[in-house]
Protein backbone atom coordinates (compact mmCIF):
# COMPACT_ATOMS: atom_id res chain seq x y z
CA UNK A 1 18.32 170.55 241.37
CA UNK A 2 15.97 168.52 244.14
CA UNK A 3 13.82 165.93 242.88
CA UNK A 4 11.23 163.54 244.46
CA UNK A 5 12.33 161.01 246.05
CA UNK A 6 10.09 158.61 244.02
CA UNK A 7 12.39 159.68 241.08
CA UNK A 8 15.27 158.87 242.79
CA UNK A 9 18.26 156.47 241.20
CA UNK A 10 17.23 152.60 242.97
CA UNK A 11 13.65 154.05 244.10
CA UNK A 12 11.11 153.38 241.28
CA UNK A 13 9.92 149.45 242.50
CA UNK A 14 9.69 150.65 246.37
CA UNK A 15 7.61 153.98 245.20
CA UNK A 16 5.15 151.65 242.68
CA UNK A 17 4.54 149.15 245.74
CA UNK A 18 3.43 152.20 248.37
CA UNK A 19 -0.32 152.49 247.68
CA UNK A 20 -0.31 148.85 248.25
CA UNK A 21 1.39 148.97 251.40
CA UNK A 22 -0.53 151.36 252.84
CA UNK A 23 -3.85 149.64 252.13
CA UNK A 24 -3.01 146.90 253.41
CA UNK A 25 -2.12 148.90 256.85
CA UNK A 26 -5.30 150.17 257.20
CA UNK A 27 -6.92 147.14 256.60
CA UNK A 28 -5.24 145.99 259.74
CA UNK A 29 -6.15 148.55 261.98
CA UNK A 30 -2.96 150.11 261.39
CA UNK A 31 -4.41 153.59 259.66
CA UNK A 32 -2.05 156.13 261.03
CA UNK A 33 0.78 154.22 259.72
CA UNK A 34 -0.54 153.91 256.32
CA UNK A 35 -1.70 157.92 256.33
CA UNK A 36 1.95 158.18 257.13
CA UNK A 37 3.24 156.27 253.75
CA UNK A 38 0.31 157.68 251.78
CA UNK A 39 2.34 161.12 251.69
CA UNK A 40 5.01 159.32 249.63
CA UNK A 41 2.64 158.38 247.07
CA UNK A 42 3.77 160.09 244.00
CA UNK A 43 0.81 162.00 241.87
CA UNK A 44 -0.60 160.59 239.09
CA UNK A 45 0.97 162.07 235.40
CA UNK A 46 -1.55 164.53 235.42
CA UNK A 47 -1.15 165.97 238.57
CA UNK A 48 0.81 169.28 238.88
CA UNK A 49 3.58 168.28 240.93
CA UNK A 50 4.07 170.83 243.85
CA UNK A 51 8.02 171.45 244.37
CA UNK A 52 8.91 171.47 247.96
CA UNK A 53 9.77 174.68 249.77
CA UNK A 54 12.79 176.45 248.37
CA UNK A 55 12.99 174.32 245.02
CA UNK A 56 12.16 176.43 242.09
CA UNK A 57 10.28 175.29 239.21
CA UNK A 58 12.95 176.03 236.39
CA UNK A 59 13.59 172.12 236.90
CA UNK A 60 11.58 171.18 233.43
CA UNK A 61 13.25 173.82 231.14
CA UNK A 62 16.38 172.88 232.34
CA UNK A 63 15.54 168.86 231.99
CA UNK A 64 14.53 169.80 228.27
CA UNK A 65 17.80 171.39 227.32
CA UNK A 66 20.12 168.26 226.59
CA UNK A 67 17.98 167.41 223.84
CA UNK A 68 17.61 170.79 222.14
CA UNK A 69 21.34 170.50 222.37
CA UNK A 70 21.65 167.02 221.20
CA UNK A 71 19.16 168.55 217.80
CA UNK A 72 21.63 171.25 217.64
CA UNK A 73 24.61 169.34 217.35
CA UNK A 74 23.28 166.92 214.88
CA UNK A 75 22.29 169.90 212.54
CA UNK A 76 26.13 170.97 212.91
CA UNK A 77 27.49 167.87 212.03
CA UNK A 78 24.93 167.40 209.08
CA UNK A 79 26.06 171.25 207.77
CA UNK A 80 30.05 170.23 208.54
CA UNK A 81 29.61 166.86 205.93
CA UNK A 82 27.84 168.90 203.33
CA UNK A 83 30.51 171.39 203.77
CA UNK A 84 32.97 168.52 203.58
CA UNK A 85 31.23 166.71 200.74
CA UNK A 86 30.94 170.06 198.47
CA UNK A 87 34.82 171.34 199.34
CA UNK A 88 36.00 167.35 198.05
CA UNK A 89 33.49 167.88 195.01
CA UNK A 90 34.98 171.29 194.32
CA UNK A 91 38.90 170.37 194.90
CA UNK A 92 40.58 168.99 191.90
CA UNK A 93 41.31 165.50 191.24
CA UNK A 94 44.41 164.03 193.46
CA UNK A 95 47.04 162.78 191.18
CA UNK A 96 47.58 158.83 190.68
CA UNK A 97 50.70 158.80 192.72
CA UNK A 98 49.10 160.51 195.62
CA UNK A 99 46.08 158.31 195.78
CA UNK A 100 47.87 155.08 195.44
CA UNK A 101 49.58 155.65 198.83
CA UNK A 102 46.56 155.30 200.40
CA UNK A 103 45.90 152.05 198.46
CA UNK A 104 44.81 149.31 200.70
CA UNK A 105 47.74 146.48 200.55
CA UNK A 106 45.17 143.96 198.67
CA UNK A 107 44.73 146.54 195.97
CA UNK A 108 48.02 147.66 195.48
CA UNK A 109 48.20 143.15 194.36
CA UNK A 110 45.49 143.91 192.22
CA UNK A 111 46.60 146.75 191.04
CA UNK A 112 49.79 145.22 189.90
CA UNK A 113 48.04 142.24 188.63
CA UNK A 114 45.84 144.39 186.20
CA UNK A 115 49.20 146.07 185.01
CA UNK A 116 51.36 142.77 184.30
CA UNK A 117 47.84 141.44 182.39
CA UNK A 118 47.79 144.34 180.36
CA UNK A 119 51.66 144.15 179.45
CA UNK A 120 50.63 140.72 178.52
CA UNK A 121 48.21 141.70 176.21
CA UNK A 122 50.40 144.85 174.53
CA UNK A 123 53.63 141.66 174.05
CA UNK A 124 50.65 139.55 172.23
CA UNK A 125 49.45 142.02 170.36
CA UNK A 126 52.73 143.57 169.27
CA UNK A 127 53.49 139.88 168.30
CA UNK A 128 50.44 139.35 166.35
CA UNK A 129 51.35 142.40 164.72
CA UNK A 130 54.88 141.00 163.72
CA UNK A 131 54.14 137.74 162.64
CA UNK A 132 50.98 139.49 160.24
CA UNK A 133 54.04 141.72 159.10
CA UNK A 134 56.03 139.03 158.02
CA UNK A 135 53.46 136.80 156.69
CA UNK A 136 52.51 140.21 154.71
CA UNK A 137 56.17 140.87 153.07
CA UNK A 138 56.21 137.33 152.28
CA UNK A 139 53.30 137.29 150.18
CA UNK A 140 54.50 140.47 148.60
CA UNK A 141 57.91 139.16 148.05
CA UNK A 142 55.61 135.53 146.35
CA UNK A 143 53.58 138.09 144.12
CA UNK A 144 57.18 140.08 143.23
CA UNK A 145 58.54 137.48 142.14
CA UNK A 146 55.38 136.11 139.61
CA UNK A 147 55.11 139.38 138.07
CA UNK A 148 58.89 139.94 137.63
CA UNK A 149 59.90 138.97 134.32
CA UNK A 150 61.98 136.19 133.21
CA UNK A 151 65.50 136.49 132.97
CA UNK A 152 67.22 136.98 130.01
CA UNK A 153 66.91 133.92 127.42
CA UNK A 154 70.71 134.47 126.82
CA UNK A 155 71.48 134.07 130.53
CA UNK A 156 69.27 130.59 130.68
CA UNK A 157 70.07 129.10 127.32
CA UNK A 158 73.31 130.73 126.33
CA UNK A 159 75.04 128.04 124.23
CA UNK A 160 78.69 129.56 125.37
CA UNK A 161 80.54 126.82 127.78
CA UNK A 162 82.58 127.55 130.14
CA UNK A 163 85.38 125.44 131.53
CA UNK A 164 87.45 126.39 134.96
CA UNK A 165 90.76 126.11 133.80
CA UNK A 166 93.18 126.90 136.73
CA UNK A 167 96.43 128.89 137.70
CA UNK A 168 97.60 130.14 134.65
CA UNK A 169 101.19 128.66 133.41
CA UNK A 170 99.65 125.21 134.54
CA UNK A 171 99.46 121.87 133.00
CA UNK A 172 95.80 122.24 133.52
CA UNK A 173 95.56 125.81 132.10
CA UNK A 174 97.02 124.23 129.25
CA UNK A 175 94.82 121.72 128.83
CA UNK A 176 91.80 123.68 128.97
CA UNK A 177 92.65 126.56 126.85
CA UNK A 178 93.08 123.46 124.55
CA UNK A 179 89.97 122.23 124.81
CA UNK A 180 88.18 125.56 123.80
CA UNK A 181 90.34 125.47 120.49
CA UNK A 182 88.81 121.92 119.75
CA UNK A 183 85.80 123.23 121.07
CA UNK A 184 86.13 126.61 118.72
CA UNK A 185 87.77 124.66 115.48
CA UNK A 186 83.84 122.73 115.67
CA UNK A 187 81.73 125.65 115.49
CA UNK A 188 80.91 125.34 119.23
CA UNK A 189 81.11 128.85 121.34
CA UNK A 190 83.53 127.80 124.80
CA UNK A 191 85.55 129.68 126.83
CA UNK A 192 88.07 128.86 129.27
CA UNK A 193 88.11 130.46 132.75
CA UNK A 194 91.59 131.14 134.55
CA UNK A 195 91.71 131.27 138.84
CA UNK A 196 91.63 128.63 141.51
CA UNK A 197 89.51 125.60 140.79
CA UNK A 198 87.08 124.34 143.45
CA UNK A 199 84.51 121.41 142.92
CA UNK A 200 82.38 123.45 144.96
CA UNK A 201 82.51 125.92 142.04
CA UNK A 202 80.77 123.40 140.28
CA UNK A 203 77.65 122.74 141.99
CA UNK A 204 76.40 126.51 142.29
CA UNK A 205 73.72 127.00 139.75
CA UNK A 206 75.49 129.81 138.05
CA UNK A 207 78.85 127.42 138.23
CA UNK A 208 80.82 126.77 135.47
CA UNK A 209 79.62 123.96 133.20
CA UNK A 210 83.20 121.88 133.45
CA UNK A 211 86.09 122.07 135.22
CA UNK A 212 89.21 120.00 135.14
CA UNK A 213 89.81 118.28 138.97
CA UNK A 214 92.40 116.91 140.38
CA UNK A 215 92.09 113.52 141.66
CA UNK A 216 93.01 113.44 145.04
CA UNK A 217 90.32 116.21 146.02
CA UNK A 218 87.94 113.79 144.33
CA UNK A 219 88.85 111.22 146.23
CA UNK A 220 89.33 112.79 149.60
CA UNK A 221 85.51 114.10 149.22
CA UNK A 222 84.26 110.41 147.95
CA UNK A 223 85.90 109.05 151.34
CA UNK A 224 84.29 112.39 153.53
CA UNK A 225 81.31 110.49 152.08
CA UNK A 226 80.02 113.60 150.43
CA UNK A 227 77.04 112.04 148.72
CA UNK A 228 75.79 115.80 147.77
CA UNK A 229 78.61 116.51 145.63
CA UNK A 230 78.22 113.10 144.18
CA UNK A 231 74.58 113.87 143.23
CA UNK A 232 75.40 116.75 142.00
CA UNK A 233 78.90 115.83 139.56
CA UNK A 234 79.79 113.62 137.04
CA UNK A 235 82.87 113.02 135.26
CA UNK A 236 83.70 112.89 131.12
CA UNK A 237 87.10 111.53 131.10
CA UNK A 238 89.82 110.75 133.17
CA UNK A 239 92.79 112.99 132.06
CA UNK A 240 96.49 113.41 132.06
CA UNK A 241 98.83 112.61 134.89
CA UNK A 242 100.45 115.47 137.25
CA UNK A 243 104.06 114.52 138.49
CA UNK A 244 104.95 116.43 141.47
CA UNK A 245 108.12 118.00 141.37
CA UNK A 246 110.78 118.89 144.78
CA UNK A 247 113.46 120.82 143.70
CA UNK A 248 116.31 121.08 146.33
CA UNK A 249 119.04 123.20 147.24
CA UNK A 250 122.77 121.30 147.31
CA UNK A 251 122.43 119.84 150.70
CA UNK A 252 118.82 118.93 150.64
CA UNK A 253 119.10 114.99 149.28
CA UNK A 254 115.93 112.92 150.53
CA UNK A 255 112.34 113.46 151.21
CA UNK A 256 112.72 112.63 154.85
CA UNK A 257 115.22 115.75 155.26
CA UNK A 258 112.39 118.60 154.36
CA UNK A 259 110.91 118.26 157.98
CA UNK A 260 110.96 121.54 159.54
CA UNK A 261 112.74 123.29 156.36
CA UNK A 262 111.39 125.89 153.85
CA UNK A 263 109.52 125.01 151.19
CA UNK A 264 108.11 127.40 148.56
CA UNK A 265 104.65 126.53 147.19
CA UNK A 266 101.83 127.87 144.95
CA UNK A 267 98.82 129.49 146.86
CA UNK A 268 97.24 127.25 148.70
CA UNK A 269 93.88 127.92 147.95
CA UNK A 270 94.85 126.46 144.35
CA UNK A 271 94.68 122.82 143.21
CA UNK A 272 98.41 122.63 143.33
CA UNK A 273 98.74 124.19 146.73
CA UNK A 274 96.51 122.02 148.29
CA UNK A 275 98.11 118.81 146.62
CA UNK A 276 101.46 120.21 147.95
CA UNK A 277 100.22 120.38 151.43
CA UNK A 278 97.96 117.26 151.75
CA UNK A 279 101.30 115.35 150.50
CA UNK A 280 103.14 116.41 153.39
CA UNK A 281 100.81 116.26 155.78
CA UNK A 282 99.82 112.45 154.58
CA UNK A 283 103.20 111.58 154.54
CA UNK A 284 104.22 112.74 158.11
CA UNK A 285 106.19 115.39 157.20
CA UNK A 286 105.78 119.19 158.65
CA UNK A 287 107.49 121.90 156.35
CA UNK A 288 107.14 125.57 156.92
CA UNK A 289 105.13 126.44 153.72
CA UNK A 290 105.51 129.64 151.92
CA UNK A 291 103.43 131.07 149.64
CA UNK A 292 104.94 132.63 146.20
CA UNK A 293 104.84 132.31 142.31
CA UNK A 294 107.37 129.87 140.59
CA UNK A 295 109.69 132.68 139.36
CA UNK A 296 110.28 134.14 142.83
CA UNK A 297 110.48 130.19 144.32
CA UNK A 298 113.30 129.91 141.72
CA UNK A 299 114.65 132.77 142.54
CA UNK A 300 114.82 132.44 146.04
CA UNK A 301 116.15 129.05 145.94
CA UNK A 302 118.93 129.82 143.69
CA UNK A 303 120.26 132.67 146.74
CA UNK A 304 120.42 129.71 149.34
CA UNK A 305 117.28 131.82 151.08
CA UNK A 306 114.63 129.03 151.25
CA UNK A 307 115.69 125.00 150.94
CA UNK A 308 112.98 123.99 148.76
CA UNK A 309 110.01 124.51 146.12
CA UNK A 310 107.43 121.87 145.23
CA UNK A 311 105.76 122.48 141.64
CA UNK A 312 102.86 119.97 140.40
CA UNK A 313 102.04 119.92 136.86
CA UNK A 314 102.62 117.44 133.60
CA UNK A 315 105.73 117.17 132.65
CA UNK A 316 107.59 118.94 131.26
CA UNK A 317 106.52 121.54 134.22
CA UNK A 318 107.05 124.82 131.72
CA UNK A 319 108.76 126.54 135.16
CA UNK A 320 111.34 123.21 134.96
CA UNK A 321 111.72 123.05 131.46
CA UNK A 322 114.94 125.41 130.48
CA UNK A 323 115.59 125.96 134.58
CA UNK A 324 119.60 125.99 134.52
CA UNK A 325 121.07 126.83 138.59
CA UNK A 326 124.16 125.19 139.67
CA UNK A 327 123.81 122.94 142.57
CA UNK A 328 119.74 122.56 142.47
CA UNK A 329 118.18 119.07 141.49
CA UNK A 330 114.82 116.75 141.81
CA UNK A 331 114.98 114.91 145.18
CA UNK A 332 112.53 111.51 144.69
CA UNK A 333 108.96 110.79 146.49
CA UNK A 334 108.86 107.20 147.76
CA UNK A 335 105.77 105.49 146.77
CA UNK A 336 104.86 104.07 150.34
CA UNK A 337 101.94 104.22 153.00
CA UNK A 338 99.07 106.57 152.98
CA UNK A 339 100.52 108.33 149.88
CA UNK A 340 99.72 104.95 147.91
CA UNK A 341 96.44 105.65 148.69
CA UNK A 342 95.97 109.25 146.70
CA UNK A 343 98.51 109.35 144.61
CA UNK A 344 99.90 107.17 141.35
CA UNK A 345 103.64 106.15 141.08
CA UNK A 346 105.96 107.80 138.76
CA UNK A 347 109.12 108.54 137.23
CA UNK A 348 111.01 111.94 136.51
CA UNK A 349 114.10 111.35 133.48
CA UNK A 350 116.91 113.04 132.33
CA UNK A 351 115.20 113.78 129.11
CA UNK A 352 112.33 115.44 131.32
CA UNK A 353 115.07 117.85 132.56
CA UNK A 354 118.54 117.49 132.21
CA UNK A 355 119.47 119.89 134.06
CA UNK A 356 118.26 118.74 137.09
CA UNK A 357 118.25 114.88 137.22
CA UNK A 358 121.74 113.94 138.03
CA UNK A 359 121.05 110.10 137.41
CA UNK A 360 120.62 108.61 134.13
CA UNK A 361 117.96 106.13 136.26
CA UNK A 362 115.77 108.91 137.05
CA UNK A 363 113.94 109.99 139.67
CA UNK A 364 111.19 108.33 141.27
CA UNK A 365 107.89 110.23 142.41
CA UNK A 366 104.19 110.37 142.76
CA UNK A 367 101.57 111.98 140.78
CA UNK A 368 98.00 112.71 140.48
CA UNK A 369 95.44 112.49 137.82
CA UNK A 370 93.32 114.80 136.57
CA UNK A 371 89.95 114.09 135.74
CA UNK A 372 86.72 116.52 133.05
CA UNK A 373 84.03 116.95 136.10
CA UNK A 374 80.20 118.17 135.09
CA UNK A 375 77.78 119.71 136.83
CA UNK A 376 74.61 116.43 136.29
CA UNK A 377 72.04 118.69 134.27
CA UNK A 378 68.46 117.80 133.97
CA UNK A 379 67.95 115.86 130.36
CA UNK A 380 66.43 118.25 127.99
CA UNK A 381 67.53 121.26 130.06
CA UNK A 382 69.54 124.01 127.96
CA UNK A 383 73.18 123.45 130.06
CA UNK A 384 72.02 118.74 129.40
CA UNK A 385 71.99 119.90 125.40
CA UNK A 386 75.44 122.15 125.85
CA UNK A 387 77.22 119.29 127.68
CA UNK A 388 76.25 116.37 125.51
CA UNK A 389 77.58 118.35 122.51
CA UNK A 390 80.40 118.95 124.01
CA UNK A 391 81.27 115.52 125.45
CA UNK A 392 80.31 114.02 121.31
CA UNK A 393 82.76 116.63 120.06
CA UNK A 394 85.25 115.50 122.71
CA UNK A 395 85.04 112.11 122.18
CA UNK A 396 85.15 112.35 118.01
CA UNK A 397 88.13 114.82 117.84
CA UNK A 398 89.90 113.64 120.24
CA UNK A 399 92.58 112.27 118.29
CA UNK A 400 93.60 116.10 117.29
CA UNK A 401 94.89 116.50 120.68
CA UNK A 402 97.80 113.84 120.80
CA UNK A 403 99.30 115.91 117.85
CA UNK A 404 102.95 117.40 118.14
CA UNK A 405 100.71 120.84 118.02
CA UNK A 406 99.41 120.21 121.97
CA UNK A 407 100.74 118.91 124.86
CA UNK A 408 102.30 115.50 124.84
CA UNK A 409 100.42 114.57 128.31
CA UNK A 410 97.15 114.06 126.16
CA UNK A 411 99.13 110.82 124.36
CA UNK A 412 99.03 109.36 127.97
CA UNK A 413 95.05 109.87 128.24
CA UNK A 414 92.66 106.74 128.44
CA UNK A 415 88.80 107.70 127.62
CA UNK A 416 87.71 104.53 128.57
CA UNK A 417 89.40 104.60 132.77
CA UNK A 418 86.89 104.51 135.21
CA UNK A 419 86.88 107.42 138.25
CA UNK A 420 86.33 105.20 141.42
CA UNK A 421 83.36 106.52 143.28
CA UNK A 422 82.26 108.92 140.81
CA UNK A 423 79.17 108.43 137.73
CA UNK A 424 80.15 109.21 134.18
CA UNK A 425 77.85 111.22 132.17
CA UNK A 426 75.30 109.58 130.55
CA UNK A 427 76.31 110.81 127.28
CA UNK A 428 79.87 110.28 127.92
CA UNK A 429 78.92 106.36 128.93
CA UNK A 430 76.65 105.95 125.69
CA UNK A 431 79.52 107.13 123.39
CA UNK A 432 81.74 104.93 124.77
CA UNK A 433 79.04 101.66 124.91
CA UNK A 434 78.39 102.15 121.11
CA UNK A 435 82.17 103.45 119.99
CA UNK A 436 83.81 101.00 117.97
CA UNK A 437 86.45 98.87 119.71
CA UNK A 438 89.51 99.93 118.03
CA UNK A 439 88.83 103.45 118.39
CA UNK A 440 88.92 103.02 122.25
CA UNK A 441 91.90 100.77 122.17
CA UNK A 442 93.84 103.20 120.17
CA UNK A 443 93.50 106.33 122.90
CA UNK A 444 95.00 103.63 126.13
């Protein structure tokens, strides 16, 4: 398409400053050059503009057609995003997992933030929830136990005492069965309980009320500085001796010689078991320790199959008493070192058991004591009213028990020795204080 040259690209300045130009030529005589520029001159705007010889005149139409094409396109692209817009509103949601690929890295943080905040808040809640379930069953468990009724008056005041009594075939089985007689023969409702004794036993609420202790777990929990158990017990009376008893097989002379040798013994989760072992052990001395009853010990013994049995118990030990094997006999206990510290000296004698003391001298040994523990009671409190009945009838029959009718290790009681380390019953104390003197003097 040919245009005029006044339109030209790098023309417009030099075609405005023409009419000037030419002007100015004629003005200076110079006319036929300035006719000569004059036919550059464009038209003004609304002059037809003549086309030059063999340029058509479809210039204008075709100068008008980028923009109807430029409208066109526009309306496409308008019709295309409405398209686009109503196909996305149409389509069905994109699942979660195939939108969050296209997650920006920042939200993907956030994202992940929101989900660890609201795990946060489920933990709290759930604990809330806990703690308000707890705090709830607690209450319930508070109201429970205001509306349930009261035990049974009989299991709260029952005026029946009970007294742990031991192995049975013991000195101290003996001596409690005993007791319940002078207990009974007074009108007073007792009962004596057989099994392994335990000064634990005594300080659990539904305990027994007494229980008859030997002395050296007294004093081995007085120097453990158990100051709960000696809240919690008292003592009546000091009781009878225990000698402890090693019968040997024929080559089995001293003490020293049971070191690594077999040695039958009572259970030793009794009172006599445990004496048996804490006497070797104190003394330096490691036995092999078997377990069994005294008529299997015996037995055993007699067949050469063990070297030793260790019995503790009053004499005369009923196992001991009529015991007839050749070749067995007491070996002695030397009263020396740590076992000065537990135990009391002693002497075994023919007359004890002439069958097995050899020398008319006797045999020398240790023994323990035993000593009437109580559970300390509140004054006024049912089991207070049981135990100081008990402990007047005690004191005030005693005397029945050093008859020919009971066994002779009550003559050897004192109900005035102390119990190192260890509070007497108030009641107990008070008889005592106020008993006549000769009364005392005549139960040493």
């Amino acid at each position: 398409m040919n245009e005029h040259p006044a339109r030209r690209k790098g023309f417009p300045r030099l075609v405005a400053t023409l009419p000037g130009l030419a002007l100015f030529l004629s003005l200076l005589g110079l006319a036929p050059l300035g006719g000569a520029l004059a036919q550059y001159i464009p038209p003004p705007p609304s002059q037809t503009f003549a086309p030059a010889q063999g340029v058509t005149t479809t210039a204008p139409t075709e100068a008008a057609a980028p923009a109807t094409t430029k409208r066109q396109t526009s309306a496409r692209s308008r019709k295309r995003s409405a398209e686009a817009a109503a196909a996305e509103e149409a389509a069905p949601a994109e699942p979660r997992k195939a939108r969050a690929h296209r997650m920006t890295r920042s939200e993907k943080r956030a994202a992940a933030r929101q989900a660890r905040a609201e795990a946060r808040a489920e933990a709290r809640a759930a604990a809330a929830a806990k703690k308000k379930a707890r705090v709830s069953k607690a209450a319930a468990n508070d109201n429970a136990d205001d509306e349930a009724p009261a035990p049974a008056p009989a299991q709260q005041t029952s005026s029946k005492l009970t007294i742990l009594g031991g192995q049975p075939q013991t000195t101290i089985a003996r001596g409690a069965q005993e007791l319940v007689d002078l207990m009974k023969a007074a009108n007073l409702d007792a009962e004596a309980k057989a099994g392994p004794v335990s000064i634990a036993q005594l300080s659990e609420p539904d305990g027994a009320d007494l229980a008859i202790v030997q002395s050296d777990t007294l004093e081995e929990a007085r120097r453990d500085a158990n100051a709960g158990l000696q809240r919690k017990l008292t003592f009546i009376a000091r009781l009878f001796n225990q000698e402890i008893h090693i019968v040997a097989r024929p080559g089995v002379k001293t003490f020293a010689q049971l070191d690594g040798r077999t040695i039958a013994t009572s259970a030793l989760d009794t009172p006599e078991g445990r004496t048996a072992a804490k006497l070797f052990e104190r003394a330096g001395i490691h036995p092999r320790l078997l377990e069994m009853d005294p008529p299997t010990a015996l037995a055993r013994l007699g067949r050469g199959e063990i070297d030793a049995a260790i019995f503790v118990g009053g004499k005369p030990a009923p196992a001991l008493a009529d015991l007839s094997i050749a070749g067995l006999q007491l070996i002695s206990i030397p009263y020396k070192g740590a076992l000065q510290d537990f135990y009391y000296p002693a002497q075994i004698t023919k007359a004890d058991y002439p069958n097995l003391v050899v020398s008319d001298k006797g045999v020398d040994t240790v023994a323990i004591s035993t000593v009437l523990m109580a559970l300390e009671a509140k004054p006024g409190s049912p089991r207070y009213k049981k135990l100081t009945q008990f402990t007047q009838t005690f004191f005030e029959r005693f005397g029945a028990l050093r008859d020919a009718a009971h066994h002779p290790k009550w003559r050897e009681v004192n109900l005035a020795a102390d119990v190192p380390g260890w509070r007497r019953f108030q009641p107990a104390q008070k008889w005592l204080d106020t008993a006549p003197a000769p009364r005392v003097s005549s139960m040493k």
